[in-house]
Protein backbone atom coordinates (compact mmCIF):
# COMPACT_ATOMS: atom_id res chain seq x y z
CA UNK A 1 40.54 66.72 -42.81
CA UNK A 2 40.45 63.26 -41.11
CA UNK A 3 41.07 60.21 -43.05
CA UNK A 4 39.34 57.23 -42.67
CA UNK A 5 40.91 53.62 -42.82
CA UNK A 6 37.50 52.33 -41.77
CA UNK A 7 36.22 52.32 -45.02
CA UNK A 8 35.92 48.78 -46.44
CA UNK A 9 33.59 47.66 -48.97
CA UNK A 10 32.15 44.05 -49.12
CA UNK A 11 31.96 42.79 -52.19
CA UNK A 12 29.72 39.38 -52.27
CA UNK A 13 26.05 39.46 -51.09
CA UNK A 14 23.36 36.88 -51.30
CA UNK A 15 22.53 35.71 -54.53
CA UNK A 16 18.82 35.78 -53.45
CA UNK A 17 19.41 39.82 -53.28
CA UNK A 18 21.16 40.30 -56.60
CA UNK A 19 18.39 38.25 -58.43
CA UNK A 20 16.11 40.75 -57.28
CA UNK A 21 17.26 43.51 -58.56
CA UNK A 22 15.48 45.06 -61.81
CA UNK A 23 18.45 47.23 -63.59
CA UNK A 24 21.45 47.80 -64.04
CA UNK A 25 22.84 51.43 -62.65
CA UNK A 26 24.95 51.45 -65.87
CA UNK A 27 23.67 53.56 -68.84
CA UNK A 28 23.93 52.51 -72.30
CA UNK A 29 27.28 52.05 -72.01
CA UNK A 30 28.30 47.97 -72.50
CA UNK A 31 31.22 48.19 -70.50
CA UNK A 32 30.25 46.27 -67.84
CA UNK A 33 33.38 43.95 -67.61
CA UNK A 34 35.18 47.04 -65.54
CA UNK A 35 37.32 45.80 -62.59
CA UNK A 36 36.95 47.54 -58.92
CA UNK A 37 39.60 50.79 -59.31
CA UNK A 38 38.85 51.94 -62.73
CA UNK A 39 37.27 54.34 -64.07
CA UNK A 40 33.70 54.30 -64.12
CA UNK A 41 31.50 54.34 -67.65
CA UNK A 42 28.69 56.84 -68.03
CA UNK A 43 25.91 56.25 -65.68
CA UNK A 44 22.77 57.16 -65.32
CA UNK A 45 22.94 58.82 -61.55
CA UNK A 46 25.80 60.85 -61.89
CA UNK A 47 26.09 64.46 -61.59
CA UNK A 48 22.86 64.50 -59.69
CA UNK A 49 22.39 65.18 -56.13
CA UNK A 50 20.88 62.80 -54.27
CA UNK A 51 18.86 63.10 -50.91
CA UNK A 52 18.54 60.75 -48.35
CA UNK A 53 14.71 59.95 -47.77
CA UNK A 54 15.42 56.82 -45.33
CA UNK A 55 17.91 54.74 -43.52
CA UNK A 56 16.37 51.24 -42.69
CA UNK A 57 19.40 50.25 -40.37
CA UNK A 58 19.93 45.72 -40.70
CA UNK A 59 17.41 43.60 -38.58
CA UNK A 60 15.56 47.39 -37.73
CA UNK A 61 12.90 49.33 -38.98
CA UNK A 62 13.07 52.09 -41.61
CA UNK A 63 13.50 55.46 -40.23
CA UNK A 64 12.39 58.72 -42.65
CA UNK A 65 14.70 61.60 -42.88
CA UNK A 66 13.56 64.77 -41.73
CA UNK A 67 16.08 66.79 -43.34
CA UNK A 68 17.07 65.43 -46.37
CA UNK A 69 19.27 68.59 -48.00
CA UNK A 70 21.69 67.98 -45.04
CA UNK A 71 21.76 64.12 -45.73
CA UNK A 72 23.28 63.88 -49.92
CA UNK A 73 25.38 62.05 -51.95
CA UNK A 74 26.49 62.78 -55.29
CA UNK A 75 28.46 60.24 -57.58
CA UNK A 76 30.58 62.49 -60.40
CA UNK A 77 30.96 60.83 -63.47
CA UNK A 78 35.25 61.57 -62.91
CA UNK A 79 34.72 58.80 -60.51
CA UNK A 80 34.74 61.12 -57.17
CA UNK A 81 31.79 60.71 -54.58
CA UNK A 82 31.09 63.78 -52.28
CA UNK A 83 28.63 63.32 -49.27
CA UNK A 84 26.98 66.19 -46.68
CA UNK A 85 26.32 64.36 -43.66
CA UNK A 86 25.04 67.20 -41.66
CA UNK A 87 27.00 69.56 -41.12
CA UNK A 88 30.21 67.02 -42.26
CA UNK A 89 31.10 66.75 -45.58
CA UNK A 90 33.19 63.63 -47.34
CA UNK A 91 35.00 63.03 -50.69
CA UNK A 92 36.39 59.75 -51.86
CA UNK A 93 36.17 57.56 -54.82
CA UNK A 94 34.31 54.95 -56.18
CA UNK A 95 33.83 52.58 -59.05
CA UNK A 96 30.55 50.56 -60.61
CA UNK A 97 30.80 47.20 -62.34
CA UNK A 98 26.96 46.32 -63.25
CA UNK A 99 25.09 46.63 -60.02
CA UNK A 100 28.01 46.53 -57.53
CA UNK A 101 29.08 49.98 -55.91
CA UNK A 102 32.37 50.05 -54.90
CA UNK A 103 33.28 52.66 -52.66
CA UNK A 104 37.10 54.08 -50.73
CA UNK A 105 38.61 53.01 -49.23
CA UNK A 106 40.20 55.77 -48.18
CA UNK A 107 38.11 59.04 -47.48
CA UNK A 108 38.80 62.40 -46.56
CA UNK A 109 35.66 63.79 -43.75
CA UNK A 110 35.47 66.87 -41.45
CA UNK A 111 34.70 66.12 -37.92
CA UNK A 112 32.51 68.69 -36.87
CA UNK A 113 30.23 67.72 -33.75
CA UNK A 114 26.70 67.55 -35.73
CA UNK A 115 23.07 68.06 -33.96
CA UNK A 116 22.07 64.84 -35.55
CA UNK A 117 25.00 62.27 -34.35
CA UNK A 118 25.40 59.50 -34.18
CA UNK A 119 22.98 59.70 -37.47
CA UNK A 120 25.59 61.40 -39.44
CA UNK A 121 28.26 58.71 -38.80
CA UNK A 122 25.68 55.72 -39.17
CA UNK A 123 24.49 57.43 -42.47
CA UNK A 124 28.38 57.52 -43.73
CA UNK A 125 29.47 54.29 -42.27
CA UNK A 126 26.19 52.59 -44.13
CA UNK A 127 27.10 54.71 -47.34
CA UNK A 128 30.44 53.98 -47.48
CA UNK A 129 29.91 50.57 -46.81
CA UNK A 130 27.27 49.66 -49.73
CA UNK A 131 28.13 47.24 -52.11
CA UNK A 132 24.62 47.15 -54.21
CA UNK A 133 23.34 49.90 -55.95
CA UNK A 134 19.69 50.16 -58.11
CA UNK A 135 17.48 52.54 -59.77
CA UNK A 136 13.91 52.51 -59.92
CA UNK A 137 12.40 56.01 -61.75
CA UNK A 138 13.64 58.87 -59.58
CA UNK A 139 14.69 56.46 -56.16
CA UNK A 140 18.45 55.08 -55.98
CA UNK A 141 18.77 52.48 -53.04
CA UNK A 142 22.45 51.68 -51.96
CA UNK A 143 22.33 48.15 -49.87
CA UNK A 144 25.08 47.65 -47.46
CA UNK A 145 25.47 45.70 -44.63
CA UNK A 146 24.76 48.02 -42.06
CA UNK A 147 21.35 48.93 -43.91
CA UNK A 148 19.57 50.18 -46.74
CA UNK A 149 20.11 53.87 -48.21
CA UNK A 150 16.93 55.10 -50.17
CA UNK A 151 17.93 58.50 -52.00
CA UNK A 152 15.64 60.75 -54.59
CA UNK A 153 16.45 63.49 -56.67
């Protein structure tokens, strides 16, 4: 396993972006007052696995995924995160407060040489590096600032 200091989150984004989100991620829980590093209430996309349909990378155009069973995310409600990224896989934690994803910053990844690289490490690096997170129906987008993450069930 490789460990990865690279993973930092950034925390503040423009208020322009947060006012346009719909929902919160949280379920009915009304703990919402949580700090980054505890343990996250019961949300609504947990426990589900979540495929990548596109990565729209900053200042580019979306791209579709292919493949999205080798692209996946899943966000346990014990407050682990496992990713498939290819033929890599990656476990760390991470936390929600409201509509900010917190993720790392430490994370353990293999390092197998993929067929779809870089993708796999752009994917990861974006994923790792989201800080907003929303729901719409069956869609989860995670916004970082290398790009935007859209996932379905």
């Amino acid at each position: 396993m490789y460990r990865m200091n690279v993973w930092s989150v950034a925390l503040c984004l423009a208020a322009s972006c947060l006012a346009a989100c719909s929902r919160t991620i949280l379920g009915p829980s009304s703990d919402t007052g949580r700090t980054v590093g505890s343990a996250p209430a019961a949300l609504t996309i947990t426990n589900t696995l979540w495929k990548l349909q596109s990565f729209q990378p900053s200042g580019s155009a979306s791209v579709p995924v292919s493949n999205p069973e080798q692209f996946t995310m899943e966000l346990r409600a014990d407050g682990r995160m496992s990713v498939r990224a290819d033929c890599n896989r990656c476990s760390t934690t991470y936390s929600i407060s409201g509509e900010t994803l917190a993720v790392g910053p430490n994370a353990a990844c293999t390092r197998a040489a993929c067929a779809s690289a870089p993708f796999d490490q752009q994917y990861v690096n974006a994923l790792t590096g989201a800080t907003v997170a929303r729901v719409s129906g069956g869609t989860l987008e995670c916004v970082s600032p290398l790009g935007i993450l859209r996932f379905a069930r």
